[in-house]
C-alpha atoms as a PDB file:
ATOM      1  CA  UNK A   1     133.855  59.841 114.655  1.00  0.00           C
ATOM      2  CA  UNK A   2     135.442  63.033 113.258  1.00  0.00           C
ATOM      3  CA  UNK A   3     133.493  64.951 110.836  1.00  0.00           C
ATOM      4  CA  UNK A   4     134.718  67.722 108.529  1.00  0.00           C
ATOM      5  CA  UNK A   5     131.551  70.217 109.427  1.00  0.00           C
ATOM      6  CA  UNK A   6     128.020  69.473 110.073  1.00  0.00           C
ATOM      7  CA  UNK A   7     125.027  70.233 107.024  1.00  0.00           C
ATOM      8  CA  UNK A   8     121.812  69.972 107.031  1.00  0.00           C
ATOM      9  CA  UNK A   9     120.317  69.581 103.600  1.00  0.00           C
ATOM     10  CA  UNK A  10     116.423  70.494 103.122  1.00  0.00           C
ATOM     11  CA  UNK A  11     114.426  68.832 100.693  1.00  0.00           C
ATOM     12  CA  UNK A  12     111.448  70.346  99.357  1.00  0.00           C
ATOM     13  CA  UNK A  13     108.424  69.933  96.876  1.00  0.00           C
ATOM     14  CA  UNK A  14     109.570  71.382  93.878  1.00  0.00           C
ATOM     15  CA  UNK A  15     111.232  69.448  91.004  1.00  0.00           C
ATOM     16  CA  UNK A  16     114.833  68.723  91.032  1.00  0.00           C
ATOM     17  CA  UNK A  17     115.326  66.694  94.039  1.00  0.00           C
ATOM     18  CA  UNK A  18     118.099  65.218  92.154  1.00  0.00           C
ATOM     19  CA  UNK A  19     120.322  67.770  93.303  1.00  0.00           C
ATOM     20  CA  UNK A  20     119.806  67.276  96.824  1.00  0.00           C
ATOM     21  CA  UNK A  21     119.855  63.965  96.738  1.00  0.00           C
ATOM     22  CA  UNK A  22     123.419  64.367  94.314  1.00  0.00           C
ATOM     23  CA  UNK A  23     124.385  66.601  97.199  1.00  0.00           C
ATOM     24  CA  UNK A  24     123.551  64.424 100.346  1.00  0.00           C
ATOM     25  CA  UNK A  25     125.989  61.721  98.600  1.00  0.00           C
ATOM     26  CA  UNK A  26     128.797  64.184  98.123  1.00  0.00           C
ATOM     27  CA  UNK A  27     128.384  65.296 101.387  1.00  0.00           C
ATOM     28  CA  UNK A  28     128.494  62.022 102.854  1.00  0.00           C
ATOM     29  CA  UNK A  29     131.479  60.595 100.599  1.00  0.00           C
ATOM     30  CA  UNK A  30     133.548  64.173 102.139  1.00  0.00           C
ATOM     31  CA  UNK A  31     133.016  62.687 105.883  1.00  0.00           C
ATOM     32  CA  UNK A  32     130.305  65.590 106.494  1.00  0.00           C
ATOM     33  CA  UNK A  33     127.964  65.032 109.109  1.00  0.00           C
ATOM     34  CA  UNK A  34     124.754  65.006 106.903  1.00  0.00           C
ATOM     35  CA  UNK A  35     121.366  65.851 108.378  1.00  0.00           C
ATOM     36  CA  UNK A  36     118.249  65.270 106.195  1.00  0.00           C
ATOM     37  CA  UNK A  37     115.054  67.269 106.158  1.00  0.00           C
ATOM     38  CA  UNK A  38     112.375  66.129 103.979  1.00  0.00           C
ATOM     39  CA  UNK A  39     109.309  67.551 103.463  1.00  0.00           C
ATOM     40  CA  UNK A  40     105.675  65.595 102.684  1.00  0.00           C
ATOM     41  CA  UNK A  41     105.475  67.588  98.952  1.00  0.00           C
ATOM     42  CA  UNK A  42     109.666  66.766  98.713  1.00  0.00           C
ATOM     43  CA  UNK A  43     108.252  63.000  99.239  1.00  0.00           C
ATOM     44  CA  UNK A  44     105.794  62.819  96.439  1.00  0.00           C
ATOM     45  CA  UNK A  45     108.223  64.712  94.303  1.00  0.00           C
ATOM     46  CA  UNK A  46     110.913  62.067  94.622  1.00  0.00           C
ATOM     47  CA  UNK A  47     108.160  59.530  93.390  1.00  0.00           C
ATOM     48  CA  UNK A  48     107.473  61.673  90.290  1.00  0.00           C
ATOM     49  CA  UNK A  49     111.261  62.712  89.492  1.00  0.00           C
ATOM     50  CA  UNK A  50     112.899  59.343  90.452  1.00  0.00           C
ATOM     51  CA  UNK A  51     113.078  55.881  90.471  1.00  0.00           C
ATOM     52  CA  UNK A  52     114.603  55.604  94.225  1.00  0.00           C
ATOM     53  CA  UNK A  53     111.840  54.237  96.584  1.00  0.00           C
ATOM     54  CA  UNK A  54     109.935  56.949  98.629  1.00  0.00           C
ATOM     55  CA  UNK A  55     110.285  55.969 102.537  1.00  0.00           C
ATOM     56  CA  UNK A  56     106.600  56.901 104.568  1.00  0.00           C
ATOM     57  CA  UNK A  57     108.721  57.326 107.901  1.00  0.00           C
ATOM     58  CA  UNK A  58     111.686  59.544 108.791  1.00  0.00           C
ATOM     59  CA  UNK A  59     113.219  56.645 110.475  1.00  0.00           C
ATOM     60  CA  UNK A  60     113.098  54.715 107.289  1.00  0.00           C
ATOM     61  CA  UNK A  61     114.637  57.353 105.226  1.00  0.00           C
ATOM     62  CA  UNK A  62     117.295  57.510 107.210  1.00  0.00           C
ATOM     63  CA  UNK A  63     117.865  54.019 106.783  1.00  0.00           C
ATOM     64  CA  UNK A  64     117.131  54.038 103.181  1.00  0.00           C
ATOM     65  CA  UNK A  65     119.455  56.839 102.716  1.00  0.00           C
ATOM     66  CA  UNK A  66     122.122  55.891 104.748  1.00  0.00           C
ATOM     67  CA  UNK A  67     122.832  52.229 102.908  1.00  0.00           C
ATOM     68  CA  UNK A  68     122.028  53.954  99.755  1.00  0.00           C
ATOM     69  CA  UNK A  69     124.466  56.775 100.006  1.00  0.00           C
ATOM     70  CA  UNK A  70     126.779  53.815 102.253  1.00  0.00           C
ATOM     71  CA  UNK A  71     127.304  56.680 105.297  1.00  0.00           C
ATOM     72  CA  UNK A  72     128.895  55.438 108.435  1.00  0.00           C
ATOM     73  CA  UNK A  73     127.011  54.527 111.702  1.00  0.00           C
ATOM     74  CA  UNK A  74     125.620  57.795 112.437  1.00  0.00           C
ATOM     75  CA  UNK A  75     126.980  60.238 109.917  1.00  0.00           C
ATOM     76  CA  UNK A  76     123.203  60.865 108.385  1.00  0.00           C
ATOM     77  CA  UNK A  77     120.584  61.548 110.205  1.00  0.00           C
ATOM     78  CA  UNK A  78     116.586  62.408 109.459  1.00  0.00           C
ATOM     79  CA  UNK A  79     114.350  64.593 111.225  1.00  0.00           C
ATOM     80  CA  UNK A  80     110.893  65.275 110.355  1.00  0.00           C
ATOM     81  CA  UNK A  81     108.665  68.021 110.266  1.00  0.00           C
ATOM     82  CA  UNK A  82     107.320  67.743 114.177  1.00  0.00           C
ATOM     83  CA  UNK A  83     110.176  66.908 115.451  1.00  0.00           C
ATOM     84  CA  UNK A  84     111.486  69.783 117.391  1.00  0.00           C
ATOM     85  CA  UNK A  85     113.472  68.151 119.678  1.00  0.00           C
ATOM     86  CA  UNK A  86     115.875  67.935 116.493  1.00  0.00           C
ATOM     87  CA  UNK A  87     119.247  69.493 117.468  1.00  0.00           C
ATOM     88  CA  UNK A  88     118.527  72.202 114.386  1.00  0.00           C
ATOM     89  CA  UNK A  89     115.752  73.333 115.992  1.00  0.00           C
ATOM     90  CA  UNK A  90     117.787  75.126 118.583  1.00  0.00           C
ATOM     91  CA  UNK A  91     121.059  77.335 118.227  1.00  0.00           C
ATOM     92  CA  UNK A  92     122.751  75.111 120.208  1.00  0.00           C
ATOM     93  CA  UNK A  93     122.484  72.345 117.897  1.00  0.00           C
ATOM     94  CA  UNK A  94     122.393  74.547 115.040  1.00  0.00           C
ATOM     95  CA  UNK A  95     124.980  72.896 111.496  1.00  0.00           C
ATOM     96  CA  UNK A  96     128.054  74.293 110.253  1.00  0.00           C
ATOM     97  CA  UNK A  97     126.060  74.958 107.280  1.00  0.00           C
ATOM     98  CA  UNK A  98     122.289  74.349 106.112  1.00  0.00           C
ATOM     99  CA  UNK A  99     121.212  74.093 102.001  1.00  0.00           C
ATOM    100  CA  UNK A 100     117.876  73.959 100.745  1.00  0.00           C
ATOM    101  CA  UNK A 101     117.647  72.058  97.833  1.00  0.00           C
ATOM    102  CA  UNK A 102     115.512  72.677  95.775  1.00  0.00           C
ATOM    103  CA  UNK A 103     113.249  75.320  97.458  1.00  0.00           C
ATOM    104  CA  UNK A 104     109.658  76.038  96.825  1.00  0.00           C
ATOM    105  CA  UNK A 105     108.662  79.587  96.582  1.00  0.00           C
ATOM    106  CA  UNK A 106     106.363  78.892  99.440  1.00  0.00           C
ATOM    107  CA  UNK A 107     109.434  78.047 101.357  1.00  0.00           C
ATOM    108  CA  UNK A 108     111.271  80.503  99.960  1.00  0.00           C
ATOM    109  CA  UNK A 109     108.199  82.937 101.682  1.00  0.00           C
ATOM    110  CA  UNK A 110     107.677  80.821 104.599  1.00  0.00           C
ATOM    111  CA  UNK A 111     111.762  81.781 105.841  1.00  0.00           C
ATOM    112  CA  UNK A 112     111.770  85.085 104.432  1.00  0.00           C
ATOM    113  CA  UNK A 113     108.934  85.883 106.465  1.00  0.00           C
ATOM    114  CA  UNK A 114     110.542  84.030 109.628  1.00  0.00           C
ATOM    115  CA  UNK A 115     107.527  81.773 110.047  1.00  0.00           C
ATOM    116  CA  UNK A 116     108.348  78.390 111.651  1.00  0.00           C
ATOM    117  CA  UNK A 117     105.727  76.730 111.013  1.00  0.00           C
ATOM    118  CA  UNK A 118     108.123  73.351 110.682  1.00  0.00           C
ATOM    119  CA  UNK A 119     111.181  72.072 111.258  1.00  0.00           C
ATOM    120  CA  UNK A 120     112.104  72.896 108.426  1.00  0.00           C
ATOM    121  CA  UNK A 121     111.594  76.733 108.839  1.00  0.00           C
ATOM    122  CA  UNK A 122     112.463  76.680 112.218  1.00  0.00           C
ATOM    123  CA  UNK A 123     115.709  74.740 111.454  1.00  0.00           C
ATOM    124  CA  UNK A 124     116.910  78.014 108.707  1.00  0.00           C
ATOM    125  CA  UNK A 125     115.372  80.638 110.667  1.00  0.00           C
ATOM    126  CA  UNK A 126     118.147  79.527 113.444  1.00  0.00           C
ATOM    127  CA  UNK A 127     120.860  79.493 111.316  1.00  0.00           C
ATOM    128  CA  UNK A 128     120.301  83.067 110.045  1.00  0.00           C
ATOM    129  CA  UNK A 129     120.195  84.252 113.679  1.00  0.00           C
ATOM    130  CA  UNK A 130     123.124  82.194 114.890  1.00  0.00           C
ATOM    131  CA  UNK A 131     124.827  83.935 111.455  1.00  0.00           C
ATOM    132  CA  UNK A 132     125.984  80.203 109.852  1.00  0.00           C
ATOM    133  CA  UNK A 133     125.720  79.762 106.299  1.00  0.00           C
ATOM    134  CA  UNK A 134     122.204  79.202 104.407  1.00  0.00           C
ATOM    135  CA  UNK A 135     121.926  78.362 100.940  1.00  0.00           C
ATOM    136  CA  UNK A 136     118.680  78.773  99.028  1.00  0.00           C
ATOM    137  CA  UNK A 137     118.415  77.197  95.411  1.00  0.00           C
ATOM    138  CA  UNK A 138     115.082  78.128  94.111  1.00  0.00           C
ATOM    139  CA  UNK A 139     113.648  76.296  91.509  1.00  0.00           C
ATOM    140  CA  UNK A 140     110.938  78.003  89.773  1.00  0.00           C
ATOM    141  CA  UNK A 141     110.542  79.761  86.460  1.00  0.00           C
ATOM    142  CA  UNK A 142     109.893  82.748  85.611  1.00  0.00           C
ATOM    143  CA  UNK A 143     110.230  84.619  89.119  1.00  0.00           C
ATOM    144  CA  UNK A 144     107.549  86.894  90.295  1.00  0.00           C
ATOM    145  CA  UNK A 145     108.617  90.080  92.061  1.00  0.00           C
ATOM    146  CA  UNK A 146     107.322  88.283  94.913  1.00  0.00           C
ATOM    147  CA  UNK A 147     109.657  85.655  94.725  1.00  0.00           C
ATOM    148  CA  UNK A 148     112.456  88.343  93.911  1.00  0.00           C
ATOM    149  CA  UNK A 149     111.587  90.950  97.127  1.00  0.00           C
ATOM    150  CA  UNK A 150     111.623  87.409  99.238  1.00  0.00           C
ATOM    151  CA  UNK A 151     115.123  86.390  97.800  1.00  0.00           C
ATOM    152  CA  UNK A 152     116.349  90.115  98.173  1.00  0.00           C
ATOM    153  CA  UNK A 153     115.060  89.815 101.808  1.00  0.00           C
ATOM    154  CA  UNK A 154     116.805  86.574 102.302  1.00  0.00           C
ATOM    155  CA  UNK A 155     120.187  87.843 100.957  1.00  0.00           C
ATOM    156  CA  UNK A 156     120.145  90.629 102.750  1.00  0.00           C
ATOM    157  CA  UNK A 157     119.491  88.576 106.265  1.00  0.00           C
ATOM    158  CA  UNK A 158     122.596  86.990 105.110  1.00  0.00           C
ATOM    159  CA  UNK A 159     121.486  84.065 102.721  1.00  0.00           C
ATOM    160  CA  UNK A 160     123.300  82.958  99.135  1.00  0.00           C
ATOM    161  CA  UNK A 161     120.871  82.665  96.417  1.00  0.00           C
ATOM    162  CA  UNK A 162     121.886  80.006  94.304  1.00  0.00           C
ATOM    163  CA  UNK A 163     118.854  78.802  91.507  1.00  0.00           C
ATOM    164  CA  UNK A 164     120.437  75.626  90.159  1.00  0.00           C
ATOM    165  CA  UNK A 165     121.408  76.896  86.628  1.00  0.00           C
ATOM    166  CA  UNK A 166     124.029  74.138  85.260  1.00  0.00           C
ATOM    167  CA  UNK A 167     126.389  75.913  82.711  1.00  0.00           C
ATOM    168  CA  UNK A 168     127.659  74.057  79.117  1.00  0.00           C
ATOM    169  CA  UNK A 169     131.177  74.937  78.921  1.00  0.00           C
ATOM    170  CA  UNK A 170     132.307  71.849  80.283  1.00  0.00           C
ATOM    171  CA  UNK A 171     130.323  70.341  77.115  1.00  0.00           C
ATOM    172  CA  UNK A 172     128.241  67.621  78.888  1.00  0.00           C
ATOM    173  CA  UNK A 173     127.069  64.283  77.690  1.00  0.00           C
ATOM    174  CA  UNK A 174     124.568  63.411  80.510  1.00  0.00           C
ATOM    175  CA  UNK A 175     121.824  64.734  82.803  1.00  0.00           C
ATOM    176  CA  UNK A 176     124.162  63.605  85.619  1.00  0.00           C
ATOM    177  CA  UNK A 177     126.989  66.053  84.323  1.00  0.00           C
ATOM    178  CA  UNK A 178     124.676  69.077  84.663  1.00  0.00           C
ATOM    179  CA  UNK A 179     123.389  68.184  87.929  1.00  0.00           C
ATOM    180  CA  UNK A 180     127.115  67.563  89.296  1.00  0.00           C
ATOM    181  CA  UNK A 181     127.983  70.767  87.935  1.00  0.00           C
ATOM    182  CA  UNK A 182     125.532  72.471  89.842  1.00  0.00           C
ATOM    183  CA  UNK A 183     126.122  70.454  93.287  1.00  0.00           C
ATOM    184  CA  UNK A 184     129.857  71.211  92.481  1.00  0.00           C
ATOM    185  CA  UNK A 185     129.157  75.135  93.092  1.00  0.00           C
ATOM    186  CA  UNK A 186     127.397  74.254  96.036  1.00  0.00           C
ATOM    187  CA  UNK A 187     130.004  72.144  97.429  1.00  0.00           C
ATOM    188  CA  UNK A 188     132.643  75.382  96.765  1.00  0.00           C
ATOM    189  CA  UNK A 189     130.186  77.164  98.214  1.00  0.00           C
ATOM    190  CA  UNK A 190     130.312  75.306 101.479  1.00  0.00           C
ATOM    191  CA  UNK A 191     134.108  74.952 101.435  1.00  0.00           C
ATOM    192  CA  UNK A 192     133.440  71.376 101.329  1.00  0.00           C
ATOM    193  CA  UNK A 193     136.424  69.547  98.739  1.00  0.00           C
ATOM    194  CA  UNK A 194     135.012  68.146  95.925  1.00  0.00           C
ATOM    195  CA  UNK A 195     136.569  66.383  92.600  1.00  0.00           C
ATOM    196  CA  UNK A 196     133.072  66.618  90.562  1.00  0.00           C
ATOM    197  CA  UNK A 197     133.860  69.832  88.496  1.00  0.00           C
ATOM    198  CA  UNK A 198     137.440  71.432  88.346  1.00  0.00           C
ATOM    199  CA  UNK A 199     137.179  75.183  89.314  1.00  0.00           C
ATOM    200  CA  UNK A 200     137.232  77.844  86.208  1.00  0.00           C
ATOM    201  CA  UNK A 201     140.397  78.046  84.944  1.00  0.00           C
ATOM    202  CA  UNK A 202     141.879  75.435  86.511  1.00  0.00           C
ATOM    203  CA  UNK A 203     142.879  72.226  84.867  1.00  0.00           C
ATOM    204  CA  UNK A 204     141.981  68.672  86.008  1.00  0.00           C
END
């Protein structure tokens, strides 16, 4: 099958999973090629934040996300943390486009500081060298200057910062507006249409 561009979307441990999850589906639903990278903190998270079931093995979230998100045969696929035979662990394999959503700080560090430690590293430390798009959406409060001189670092490697700060103008009703609104900048963001938020000053 065709797909529209390739993403890889990185889950990590710190609250607001919904928004990656929110994101995976849009993704999916805009015949993106999705690949999912989930980390063992992201896992417990989703237990605490959600009500979806929490898969032990990669293989199973793939399946589990897959039906839930109702992706063709082969449009999502899930890699985990060891597996570096994973086509984003090389810059020949590398995605259109990679988010992380939401990121630790101590992922946040972990790329600034080019570790690799993971798939997960590894997998945005080749998309800043092969010069594709990598989206960071820290979710912490306050930031430390720390967290500041590693976002500052990140940006200027080439990185957009985007903290998941949902705005009111639109006058929501429900914790599923804000979170749209949010995964509606990302989806701009990515050049990726979307029909979740209508761009400022444009009408429905």
């Amino acid at each position: 099958m065709e797909y529209t561009k390739t993403v890889a979307v990185a889950l990590t441990g710190a609250s607001g999973i919904q928004y990656g999850l929110r994101l995976i589906d849009c993704l999916v639903q805009a015949n993106c090629e999705v690949y999912v990278l989930m980390s063992k903190p992201a896992r417990v998270v989703m237990g605490m934040d959600t009500d979806i079931p929490v898969p032990a093995r990669t293989s199973d979230v793939e399946k589990e996300f897959s039906q839930r998100y109702n992706a063709s045969p082969g449009q999502l696929k899930a890699f985990g943390q060891e597996q570096w035979t994973a086509p984003v662990a090389s810059g020949s394999g590398v995605p259109d486009s990679m988010v992380v959503c939401p990121c630790t700080t101590g992922t946040l560090a972990a790329i600034a500081a080019g570790n690799c430690n993971n798939l997960l590293e590894r997998a945005a430390d080749v998309v800043l060298k092969e010069r594709k798009q990598l989206i960071i959406m820290p979710r912490e409060m306050p930031f430390s200057t720390i967290h500041l001189e590693n976002m500052l670092r990140l940006a200027n490697a080439g990185a957009v910062i985007m903290p998941p700060n949902p705005a009111f103008y639109q006058r929501p009703k429900t914790i599923d507006e804000l979170i749209d609104f949010v995964v509606a900048r990302v989806m701009d963001q990515l050049e990726v249409p979307q029909t979740l938020m209508p761009r400022w000053g444009i009408d429905d």
